[in-house]
C-alpha atoms as a PDB file:
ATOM      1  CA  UNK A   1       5.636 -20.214   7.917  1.00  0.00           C
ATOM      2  CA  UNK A   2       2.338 -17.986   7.675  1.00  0.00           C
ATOM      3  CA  UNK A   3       3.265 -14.548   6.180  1.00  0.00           C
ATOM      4  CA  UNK A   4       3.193 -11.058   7.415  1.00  0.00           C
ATOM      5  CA  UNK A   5       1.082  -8.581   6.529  1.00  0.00           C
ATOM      6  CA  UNK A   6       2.827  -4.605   6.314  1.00  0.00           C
ATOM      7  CA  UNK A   7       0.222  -2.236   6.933  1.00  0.00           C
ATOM      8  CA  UNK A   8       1.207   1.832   5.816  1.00  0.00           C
ATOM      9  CA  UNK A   9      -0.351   3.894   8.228  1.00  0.00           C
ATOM     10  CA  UNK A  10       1.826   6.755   8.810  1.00  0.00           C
ATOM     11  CA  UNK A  11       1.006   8.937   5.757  1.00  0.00           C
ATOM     12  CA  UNK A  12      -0.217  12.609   6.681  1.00  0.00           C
ATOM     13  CA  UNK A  13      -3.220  12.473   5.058  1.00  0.00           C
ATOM     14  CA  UNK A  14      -2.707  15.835   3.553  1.00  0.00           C
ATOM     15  CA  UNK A  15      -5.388  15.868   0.788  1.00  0.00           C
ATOM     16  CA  UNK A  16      -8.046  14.450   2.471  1.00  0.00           C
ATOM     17  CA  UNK A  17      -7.675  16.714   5.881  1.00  0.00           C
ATOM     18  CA  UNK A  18      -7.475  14.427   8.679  1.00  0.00           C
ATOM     19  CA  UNK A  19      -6.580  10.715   9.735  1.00  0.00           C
ATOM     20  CA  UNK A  20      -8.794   9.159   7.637  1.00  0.00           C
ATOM     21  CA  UNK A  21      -6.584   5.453   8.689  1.00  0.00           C
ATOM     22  CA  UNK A  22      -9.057   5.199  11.439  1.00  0.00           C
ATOM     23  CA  UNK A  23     -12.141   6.519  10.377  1.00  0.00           C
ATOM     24  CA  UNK A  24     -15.647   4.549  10.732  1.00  0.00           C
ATOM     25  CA  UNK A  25     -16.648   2.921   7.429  1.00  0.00           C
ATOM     26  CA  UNK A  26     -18.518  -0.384   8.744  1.00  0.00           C
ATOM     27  CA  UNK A  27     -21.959  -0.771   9.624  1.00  0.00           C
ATOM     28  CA  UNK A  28     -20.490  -1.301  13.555  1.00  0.00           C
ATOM     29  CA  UNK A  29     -17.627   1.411  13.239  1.00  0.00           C
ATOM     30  CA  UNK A  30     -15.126  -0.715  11.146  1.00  0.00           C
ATOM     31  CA  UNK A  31     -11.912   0.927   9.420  1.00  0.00           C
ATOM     32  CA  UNK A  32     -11.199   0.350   6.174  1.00  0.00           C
ATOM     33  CA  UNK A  33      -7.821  -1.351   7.945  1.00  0.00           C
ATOM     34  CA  UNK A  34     -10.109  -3.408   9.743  1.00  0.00           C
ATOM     35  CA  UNK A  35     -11.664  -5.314   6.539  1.00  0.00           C
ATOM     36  CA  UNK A  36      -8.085  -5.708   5.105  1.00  0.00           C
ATOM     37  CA  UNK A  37      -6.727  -7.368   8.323  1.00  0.00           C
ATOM     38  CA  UNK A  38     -10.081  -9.237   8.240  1.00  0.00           C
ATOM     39  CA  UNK A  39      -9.345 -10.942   4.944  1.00  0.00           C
ATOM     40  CA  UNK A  40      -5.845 -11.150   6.197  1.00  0.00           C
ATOM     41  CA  UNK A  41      -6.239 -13.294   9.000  1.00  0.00           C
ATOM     42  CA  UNK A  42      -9.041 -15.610   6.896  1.00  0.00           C
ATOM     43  CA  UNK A  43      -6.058 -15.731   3.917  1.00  0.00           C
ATOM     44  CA  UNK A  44      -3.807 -17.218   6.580  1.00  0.00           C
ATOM     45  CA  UNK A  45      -1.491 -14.256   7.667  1.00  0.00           C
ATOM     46  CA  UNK A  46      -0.036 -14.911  11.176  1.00  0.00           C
ATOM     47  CA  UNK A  47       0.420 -11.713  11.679  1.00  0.00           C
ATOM     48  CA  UNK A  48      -0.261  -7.614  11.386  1.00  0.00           C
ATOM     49  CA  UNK A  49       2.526  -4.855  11.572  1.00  0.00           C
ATOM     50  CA  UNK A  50       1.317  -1.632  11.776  1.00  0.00           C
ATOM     51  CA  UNK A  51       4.119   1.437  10.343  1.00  0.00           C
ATOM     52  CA  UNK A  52       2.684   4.648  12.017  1.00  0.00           C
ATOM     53  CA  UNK A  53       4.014   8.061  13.165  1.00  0.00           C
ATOM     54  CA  UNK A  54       5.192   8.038  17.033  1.00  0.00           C
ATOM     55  CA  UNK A  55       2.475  10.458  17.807  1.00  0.00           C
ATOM     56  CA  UNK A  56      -0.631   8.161  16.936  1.00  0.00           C
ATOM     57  CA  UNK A  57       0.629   5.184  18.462  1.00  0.00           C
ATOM     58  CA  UNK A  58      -1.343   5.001  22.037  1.00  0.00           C
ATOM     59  CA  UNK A  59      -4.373   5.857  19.790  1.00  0.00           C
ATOM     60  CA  UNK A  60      -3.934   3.514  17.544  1.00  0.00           C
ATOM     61  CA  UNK A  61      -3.078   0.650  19.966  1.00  0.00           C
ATOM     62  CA  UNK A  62      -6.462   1.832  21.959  1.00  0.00           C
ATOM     63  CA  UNK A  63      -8.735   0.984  18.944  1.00  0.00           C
ATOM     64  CA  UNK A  64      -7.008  -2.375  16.938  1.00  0.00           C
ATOM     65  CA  UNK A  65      -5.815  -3.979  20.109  1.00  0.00           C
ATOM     66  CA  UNK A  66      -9.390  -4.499  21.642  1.00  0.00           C
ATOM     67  CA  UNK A  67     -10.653  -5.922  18.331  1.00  0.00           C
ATOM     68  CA  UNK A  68      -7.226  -8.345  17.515  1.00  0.00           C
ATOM     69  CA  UNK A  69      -6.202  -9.619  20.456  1.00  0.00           C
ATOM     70  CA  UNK A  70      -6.291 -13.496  20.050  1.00  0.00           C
ATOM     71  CA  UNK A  71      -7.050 -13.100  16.333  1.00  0.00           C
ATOM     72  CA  UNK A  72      -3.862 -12.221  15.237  1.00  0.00           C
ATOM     73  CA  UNK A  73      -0.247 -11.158  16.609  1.00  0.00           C
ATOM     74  CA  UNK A  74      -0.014  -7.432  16.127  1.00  0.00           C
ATOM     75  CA  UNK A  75       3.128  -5.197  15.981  1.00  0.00           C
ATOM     76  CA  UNK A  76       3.938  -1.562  15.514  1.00  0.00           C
ATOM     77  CA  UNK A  77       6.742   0.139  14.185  1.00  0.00           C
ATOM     78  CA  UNK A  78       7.397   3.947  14.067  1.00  0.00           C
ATOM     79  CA  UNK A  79       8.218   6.181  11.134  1.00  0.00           C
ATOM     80  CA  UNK A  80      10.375   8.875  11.757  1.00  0.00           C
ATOM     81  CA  UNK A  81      12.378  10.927   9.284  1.00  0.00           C
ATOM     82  CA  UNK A  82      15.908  10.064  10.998  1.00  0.00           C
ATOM     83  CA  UNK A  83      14.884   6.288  10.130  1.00  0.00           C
ATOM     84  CA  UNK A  84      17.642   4.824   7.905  1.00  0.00           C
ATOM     85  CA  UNK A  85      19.210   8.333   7.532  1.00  0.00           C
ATOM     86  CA  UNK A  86      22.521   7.037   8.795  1.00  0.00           C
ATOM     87  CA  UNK A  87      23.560  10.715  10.066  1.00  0.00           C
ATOM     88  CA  UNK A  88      22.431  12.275   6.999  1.00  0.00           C
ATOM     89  CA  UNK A  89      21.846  15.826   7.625  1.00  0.00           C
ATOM     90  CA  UNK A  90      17.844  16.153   6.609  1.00  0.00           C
ATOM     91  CA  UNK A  91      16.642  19.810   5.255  1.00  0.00           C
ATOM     92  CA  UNK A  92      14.896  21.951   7.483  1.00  0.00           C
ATOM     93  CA  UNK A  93      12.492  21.955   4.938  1.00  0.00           C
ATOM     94  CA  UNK A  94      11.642  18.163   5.165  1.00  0.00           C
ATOM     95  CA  UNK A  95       8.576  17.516   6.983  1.00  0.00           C
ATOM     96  CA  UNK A  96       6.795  14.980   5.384  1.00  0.00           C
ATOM     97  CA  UNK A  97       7.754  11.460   5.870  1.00  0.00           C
ATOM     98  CA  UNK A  98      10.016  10.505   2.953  1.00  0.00           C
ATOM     99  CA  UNK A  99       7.802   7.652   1.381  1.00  0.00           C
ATOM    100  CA  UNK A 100       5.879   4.335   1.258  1.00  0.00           C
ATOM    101  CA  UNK A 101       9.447   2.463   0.288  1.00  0.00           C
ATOM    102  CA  UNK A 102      10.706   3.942   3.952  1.00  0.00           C
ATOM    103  CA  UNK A 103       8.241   3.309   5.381  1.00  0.00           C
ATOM    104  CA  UNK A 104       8.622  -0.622   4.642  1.00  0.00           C
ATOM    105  CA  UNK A 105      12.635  -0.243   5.397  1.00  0.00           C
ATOM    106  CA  UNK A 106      11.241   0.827   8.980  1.00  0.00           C
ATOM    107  CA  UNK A 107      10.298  -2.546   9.440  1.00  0.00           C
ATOM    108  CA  UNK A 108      13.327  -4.343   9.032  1.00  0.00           C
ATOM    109  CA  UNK A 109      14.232  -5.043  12.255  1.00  0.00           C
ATOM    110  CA  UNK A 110      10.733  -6.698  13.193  1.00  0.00           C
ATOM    111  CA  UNK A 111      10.025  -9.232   9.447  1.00  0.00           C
ATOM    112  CA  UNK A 112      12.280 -12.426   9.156  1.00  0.00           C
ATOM    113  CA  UNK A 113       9.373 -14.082   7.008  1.00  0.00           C
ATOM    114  CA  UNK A 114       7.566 -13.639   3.576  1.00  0.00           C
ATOM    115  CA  UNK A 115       5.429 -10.061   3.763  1.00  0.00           C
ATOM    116  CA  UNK A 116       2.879  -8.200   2.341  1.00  0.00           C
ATOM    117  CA  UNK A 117       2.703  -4.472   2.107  1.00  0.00           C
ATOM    118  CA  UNK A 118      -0.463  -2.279   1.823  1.00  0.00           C
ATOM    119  CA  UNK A 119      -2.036   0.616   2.084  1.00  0.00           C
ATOM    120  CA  UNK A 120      -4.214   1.640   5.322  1.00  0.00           C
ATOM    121  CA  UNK A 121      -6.361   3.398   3.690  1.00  0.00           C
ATOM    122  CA  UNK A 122      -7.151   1.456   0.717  1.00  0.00           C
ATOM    123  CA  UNK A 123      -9.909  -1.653   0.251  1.00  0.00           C
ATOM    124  CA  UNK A 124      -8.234  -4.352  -1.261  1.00  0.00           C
ATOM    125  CA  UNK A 125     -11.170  -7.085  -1.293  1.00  0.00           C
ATOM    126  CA  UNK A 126     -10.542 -10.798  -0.165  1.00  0.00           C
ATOM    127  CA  UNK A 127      -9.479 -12.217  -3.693  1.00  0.00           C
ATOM    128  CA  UNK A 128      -6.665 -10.082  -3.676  1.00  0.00           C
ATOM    129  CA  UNK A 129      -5.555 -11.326   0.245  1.00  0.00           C
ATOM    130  CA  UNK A 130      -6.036 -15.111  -1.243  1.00  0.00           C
ATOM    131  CA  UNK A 131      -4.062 -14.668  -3.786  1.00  0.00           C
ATOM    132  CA  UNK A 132      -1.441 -12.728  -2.070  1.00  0.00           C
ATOM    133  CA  UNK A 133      -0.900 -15.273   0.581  1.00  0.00           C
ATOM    134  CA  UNK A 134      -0.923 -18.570  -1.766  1.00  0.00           C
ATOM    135  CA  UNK A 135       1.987 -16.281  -3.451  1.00  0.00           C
ATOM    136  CA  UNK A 136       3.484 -15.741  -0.267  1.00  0.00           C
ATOM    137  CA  UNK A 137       3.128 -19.086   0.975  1.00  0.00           C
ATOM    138  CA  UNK A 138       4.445 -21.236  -2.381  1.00  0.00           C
ATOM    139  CA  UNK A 139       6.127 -19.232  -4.672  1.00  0.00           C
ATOM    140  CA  UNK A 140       7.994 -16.239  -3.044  1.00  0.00           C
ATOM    141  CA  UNK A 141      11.923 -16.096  -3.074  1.00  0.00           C
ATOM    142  CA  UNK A 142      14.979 -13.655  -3.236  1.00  0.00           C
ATOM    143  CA  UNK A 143      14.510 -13.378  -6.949  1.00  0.00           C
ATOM    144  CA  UNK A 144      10.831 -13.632  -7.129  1.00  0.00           C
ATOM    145  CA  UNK A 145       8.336 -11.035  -5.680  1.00  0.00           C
ATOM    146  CA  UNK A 146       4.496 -10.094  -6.629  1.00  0.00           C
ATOM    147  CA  UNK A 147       2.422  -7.164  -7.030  1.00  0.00           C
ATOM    148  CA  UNK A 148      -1.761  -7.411  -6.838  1.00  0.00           C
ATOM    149  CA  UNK A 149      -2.311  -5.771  -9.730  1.00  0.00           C
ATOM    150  CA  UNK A 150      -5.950  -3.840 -10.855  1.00  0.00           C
ATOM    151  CA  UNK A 151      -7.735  -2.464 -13.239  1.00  0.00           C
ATOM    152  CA  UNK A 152      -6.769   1.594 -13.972  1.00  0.00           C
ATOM    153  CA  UNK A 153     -10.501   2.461 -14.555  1.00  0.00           C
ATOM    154  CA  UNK A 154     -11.620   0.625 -11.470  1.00  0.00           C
ATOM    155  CA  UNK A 155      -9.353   2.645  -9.507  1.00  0.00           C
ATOM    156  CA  UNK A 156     -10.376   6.358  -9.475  1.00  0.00           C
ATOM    157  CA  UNK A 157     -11.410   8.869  -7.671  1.00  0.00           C
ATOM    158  CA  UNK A 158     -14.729  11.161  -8.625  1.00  0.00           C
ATOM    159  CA  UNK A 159     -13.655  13.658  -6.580  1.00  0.00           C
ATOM    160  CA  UNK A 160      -9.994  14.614  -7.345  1.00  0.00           C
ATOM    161  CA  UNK A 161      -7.105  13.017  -9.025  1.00  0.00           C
ATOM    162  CA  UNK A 162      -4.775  10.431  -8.080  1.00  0.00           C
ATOM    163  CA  UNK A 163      -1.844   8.428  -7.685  1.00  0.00           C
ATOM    164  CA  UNK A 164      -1.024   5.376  -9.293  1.00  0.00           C
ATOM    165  CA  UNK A 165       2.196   3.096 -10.302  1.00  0.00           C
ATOM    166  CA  UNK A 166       1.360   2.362 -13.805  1.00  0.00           C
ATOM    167  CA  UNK A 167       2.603  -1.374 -14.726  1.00  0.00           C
ATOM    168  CA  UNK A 168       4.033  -2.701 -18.186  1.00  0.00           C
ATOM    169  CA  UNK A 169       3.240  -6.442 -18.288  1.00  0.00           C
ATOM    170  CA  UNK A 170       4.334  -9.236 -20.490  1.00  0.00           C
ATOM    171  CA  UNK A 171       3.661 -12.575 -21.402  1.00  0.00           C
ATOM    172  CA  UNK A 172       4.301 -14.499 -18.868  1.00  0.00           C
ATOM    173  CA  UNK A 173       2.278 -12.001 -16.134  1.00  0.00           C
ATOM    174  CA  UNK A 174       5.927 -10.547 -14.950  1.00  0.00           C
ATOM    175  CA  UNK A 175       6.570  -6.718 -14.197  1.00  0.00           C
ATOM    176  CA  UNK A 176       8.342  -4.845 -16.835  1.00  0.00           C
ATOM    177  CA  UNK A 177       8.522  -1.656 -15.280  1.00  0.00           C
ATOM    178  CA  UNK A 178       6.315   0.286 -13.122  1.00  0.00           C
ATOM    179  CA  UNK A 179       5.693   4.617 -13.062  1.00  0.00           C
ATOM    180  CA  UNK A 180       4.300   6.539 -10.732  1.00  0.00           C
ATOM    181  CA  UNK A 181       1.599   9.011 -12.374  1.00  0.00           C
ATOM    182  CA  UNK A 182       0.884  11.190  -9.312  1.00  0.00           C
ATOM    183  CA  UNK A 183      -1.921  13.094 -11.582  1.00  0.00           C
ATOM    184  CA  UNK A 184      -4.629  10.512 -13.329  1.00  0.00           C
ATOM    185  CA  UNK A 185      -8.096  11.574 -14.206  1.00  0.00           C
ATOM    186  CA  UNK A 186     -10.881  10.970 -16.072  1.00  0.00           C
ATOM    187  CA  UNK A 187     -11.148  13.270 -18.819  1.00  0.00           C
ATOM    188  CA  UNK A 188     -14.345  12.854 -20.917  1.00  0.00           C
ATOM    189  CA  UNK A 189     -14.179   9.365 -22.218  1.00  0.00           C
ATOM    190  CA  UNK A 190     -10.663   9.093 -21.503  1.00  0.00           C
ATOM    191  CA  UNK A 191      -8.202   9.015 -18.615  1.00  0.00           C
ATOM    192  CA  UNK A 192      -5.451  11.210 -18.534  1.00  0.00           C
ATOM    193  CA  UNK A 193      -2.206  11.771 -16.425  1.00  0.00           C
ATOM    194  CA  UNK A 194      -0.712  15.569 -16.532  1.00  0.00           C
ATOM    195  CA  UNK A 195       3.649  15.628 -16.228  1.00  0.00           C
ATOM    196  CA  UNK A 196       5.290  18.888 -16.592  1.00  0.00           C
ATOM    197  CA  UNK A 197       4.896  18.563 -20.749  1.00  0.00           C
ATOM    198  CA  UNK A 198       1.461  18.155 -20.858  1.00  0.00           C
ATOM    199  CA  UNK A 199      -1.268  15.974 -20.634  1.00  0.00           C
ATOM    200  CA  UNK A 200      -0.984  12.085 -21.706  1.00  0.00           C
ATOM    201  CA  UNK A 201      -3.806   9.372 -22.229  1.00  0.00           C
ATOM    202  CA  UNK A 202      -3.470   5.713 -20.679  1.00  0.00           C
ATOM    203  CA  UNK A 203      -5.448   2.842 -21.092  1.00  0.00           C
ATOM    204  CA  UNK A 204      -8.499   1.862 -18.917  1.00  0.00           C
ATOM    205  CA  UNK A 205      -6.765  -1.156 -18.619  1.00  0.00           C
ATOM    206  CA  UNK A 206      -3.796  -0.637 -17.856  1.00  0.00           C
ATOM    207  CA  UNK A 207      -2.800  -2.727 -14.605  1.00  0.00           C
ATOM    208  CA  UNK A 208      -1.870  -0.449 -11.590  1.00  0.00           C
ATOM    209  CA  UNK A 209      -0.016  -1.028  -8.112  1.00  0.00           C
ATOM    210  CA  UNK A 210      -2.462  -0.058  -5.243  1.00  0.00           C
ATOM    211  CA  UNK A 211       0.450  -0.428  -3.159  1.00  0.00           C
ATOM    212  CA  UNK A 212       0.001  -4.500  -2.663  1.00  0.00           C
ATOM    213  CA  UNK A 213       3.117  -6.014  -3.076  1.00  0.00           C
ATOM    214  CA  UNK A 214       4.877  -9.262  -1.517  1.00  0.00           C
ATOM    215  CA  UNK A 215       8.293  -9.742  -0.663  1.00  0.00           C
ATOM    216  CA  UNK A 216      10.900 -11.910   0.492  1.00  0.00           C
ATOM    217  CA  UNK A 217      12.568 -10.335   3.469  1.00  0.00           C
ATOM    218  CA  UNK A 218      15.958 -10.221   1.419  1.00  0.00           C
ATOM    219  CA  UNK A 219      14.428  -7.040  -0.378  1.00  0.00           C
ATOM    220  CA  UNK A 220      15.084  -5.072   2.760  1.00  0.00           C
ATOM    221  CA  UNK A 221      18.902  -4.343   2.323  1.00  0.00           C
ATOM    222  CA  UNK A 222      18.095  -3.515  -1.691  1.00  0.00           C
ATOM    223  CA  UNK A 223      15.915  -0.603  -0.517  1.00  0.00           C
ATOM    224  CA  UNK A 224      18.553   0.217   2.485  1.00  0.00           C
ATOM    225  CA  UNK A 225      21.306   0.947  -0.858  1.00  0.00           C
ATOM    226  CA  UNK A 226      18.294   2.673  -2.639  1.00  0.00           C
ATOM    227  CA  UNK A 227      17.100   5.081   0.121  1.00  0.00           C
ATOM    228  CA  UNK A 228      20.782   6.264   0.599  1.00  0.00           C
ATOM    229  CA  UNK A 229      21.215   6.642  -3.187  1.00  0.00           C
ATOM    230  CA  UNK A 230      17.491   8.536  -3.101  1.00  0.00           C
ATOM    231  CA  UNK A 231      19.049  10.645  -0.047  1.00  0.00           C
ATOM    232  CA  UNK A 232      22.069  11.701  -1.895  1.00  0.00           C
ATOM    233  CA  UNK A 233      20.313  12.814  -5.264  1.00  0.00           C
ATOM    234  CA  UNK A 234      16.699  13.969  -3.946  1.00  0.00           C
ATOM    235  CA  UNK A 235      16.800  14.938  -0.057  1.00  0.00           C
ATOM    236  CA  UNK A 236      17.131  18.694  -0.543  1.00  0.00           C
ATOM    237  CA  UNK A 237      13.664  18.422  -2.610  1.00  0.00           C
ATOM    238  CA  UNK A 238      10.987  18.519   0.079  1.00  0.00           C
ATOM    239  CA  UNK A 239       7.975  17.433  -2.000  1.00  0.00           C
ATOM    240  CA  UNK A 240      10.432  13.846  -3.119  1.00  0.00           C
ATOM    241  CA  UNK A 241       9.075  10.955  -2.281  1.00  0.00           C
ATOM    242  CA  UNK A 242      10.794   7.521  -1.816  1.00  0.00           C
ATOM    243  CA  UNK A 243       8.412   5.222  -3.386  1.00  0.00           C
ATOM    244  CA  UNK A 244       7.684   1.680  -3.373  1.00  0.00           C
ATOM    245  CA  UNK A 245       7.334   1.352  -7.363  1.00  0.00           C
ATOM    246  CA  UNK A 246      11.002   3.066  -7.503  1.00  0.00           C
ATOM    247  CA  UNK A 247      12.023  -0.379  -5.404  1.00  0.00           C
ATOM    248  CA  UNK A 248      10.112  -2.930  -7.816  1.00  0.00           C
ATOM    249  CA  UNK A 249      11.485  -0.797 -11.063  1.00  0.00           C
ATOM    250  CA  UNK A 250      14.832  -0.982  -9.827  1.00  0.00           C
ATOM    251  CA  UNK A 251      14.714  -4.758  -8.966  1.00  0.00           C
ATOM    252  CA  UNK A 252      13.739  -5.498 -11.925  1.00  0.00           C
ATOM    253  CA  UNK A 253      16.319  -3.469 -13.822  1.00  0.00           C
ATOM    254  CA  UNK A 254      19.184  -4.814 -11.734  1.00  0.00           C
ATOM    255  CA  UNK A 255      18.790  -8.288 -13.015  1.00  0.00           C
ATOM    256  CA  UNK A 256      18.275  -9.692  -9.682  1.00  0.00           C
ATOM    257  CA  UNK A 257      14.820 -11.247 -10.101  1.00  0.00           C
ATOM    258  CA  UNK A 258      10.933 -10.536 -11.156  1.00  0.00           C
ATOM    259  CA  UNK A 259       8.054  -9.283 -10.675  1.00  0.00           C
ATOM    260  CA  UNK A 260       4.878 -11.583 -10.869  1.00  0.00           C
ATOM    261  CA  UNK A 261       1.878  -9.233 -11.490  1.00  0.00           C
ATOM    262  CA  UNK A 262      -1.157 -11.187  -9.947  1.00  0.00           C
ATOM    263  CA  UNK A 263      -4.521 -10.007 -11.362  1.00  0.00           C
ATOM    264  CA  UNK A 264      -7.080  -9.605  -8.997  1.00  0.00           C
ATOM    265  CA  UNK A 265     -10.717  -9.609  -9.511  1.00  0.00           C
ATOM    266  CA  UNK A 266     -11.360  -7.684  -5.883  1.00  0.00           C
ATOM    267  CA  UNK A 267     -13.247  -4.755  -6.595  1.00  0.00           C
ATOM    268  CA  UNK A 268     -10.673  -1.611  -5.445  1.00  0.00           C
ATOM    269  CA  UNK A 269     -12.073   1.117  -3.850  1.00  0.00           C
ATOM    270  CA  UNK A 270     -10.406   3.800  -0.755  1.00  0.00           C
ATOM    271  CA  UNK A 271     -10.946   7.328   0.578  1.00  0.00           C
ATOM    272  CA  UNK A 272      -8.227   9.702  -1.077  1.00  0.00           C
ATOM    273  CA  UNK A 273     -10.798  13.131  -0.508  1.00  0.00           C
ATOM    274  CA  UNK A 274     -13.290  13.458   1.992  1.00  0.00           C
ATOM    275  CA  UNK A 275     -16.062  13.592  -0.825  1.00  0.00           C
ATOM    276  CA  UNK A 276     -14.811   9.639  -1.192  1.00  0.00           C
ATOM    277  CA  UNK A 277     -16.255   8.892   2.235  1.00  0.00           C
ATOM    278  CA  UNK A 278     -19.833   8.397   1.940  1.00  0.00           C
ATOM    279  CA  UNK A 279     -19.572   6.238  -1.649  1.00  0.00           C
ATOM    280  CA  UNK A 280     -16.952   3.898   0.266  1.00  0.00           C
ATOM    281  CA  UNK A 281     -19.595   3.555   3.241  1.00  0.00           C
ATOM    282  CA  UNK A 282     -22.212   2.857   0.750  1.00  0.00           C
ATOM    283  CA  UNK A 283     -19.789   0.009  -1.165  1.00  0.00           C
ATOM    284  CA  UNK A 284     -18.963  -1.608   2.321  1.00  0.00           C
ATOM    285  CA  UNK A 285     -22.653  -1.980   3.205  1.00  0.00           C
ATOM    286  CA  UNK A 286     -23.408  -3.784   0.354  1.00  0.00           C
ATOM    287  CA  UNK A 287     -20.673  -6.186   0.303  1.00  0.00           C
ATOM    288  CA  UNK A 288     -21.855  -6.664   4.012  1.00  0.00           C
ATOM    289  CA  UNK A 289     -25.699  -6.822   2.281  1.00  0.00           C
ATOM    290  CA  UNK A 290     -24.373  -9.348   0.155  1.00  0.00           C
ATOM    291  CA  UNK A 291     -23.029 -11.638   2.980  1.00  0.00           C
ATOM    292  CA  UNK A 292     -18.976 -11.092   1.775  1.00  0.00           C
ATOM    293  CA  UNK A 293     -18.262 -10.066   5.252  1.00  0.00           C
ATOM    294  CA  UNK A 294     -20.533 -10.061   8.462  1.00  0.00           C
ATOM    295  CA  UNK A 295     -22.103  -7.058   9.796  1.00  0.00           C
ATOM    296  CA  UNK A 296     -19.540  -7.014  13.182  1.00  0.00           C
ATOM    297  CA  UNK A 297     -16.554  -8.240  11.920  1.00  0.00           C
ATOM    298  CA  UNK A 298     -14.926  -8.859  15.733  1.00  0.00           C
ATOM    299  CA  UNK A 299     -18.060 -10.142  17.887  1.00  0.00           C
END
């Protein structure tokens, strides 16, 4: 059975200022989602779902449709804040979608196979798909998931700071735990993270989740009992955020399984501020320079 590949596309792009999911990077117009789904389909995934808001849909359909028909099957799901809620009364004050872990519970009713999840807006690189889908494909289970995991210092931003789900690895490769930092920087010669006490340094190579995980489809009724537990405790906060990482640091705390942390040797690189643009452009064309992918990905 080929796996799935999850694409998160429904974010609101706040920081960066508009929908930067389907925003020309390529030398021939190509999205950032484009090159993912690219080394997707040469990985051997059968197929692409795309989680988006109910408003971008017919726009989103009118550019990926064109380009994938007869490459790959194609799916889209909707995000919307009643999702999951089971008559849970949501704040007025809610009106960001609650999270990346949601948004992969919106897709329970369309995976029955092995998945991966991603980012839209984030370059992965096609040693991170390959390994990914050999995971996917031969090891995957009910107790055994995987998260593509990269290098802290390869992963920020010039322009701003960012988000990442730090990882604690052991021996044998397998998740510990995983924290979200939602502030990381480069400070000096150091990298930093800033938490309501302060500043704190982390290593440069410390692993971190770019939001590439694989799952077995079991996983989806653990994050059901989690995202009614989050509702319960965090819903009248509207800045909380349902998170993948809480999912993988509560699996792994319940006993139920592990967490294989794959390293990749993919270069990382995505758009989190509009300043991030023309450096991303600039990395693209020279992968495409150095013949890693063509310079028209779908003629």
């Amino acid at each position: 059975m080929q796996p799935t590949l999850l694409v998160l596309a429904a974010g609101m792009a706040s920081r960066y200022g508009s929908m930067k999911q389907i925003q020309s990077f390529g030398p021939d117009g190509e999205t950032i989602m484009d090159y993912s789904i690219y080394d997707a389909i040469r990985a051997g995934f059968g197929k692409v779902i795309f989680v988006i808001r109910k408003e971008f849909e017919e726009n989103f359909k009118s550019i990926f449709e064109p380009k994938l028909n007869g490459k790959i099957k194609t799916e889209y799901v909707d995000q919307d804040l009643t999702d999951f809620t089971n008559g849970f009364e949501i704040p007025k004050e809610r009106t960001k979608p609650w999270g990346t872990a949601h948004a992969v519970l919106c897709a329970k009713d369309v995976i029955k196979e092995p998945f991966a999840v991603i980012n839209a807006d984030d370059f992965y690189g096609r040693d991170a798909f390959e390994k990914a889908a050999k995971f996917l494909t031969a090891e995957v289970a009910p107790d055994k998931y995987c998260i593509i995991g990269y290098e802290l210092a390869k992963t920020l931003s010039e322009n701003g700071t960012v988000s990442r789900g730090v990882c604690e690895v052991n021996a044998a490769d397998e998740l510990v735990s995983i924290t979200e930092r939602t502030k990381i920087y480069r400070e000096n010669s150091k990298i930093v993270y800033e938490e309501s006490d302060g500043k704190h340094e982390v290593s440069e190579n410390s692993k971190v989740s770019m939001n590439f995980w694989g799952f077995d489809p079991s996983v989806f009724s653990f994050i059901e009992k989690l995202f009614h537990e989050f509702l319960k405790e965090k819903a009248n906060d509207p800045k909380a955020e349902f998170f993948i990482p809480i999912i993988g640091d509560a699996f792994i705390k319940s006993g139920d399984g592990n967490i294989k942390v794959i390293p990749t040797s993919a270069q990382w690189f995505g758009v989190t501020y509009k300043e991030d643009a023309p450096t991303v452009q600039k990395d693209i064309q020279k992968l495409v320079d150095d013949g890693e992918y063509p310079s028209s990905l779908w003629k």
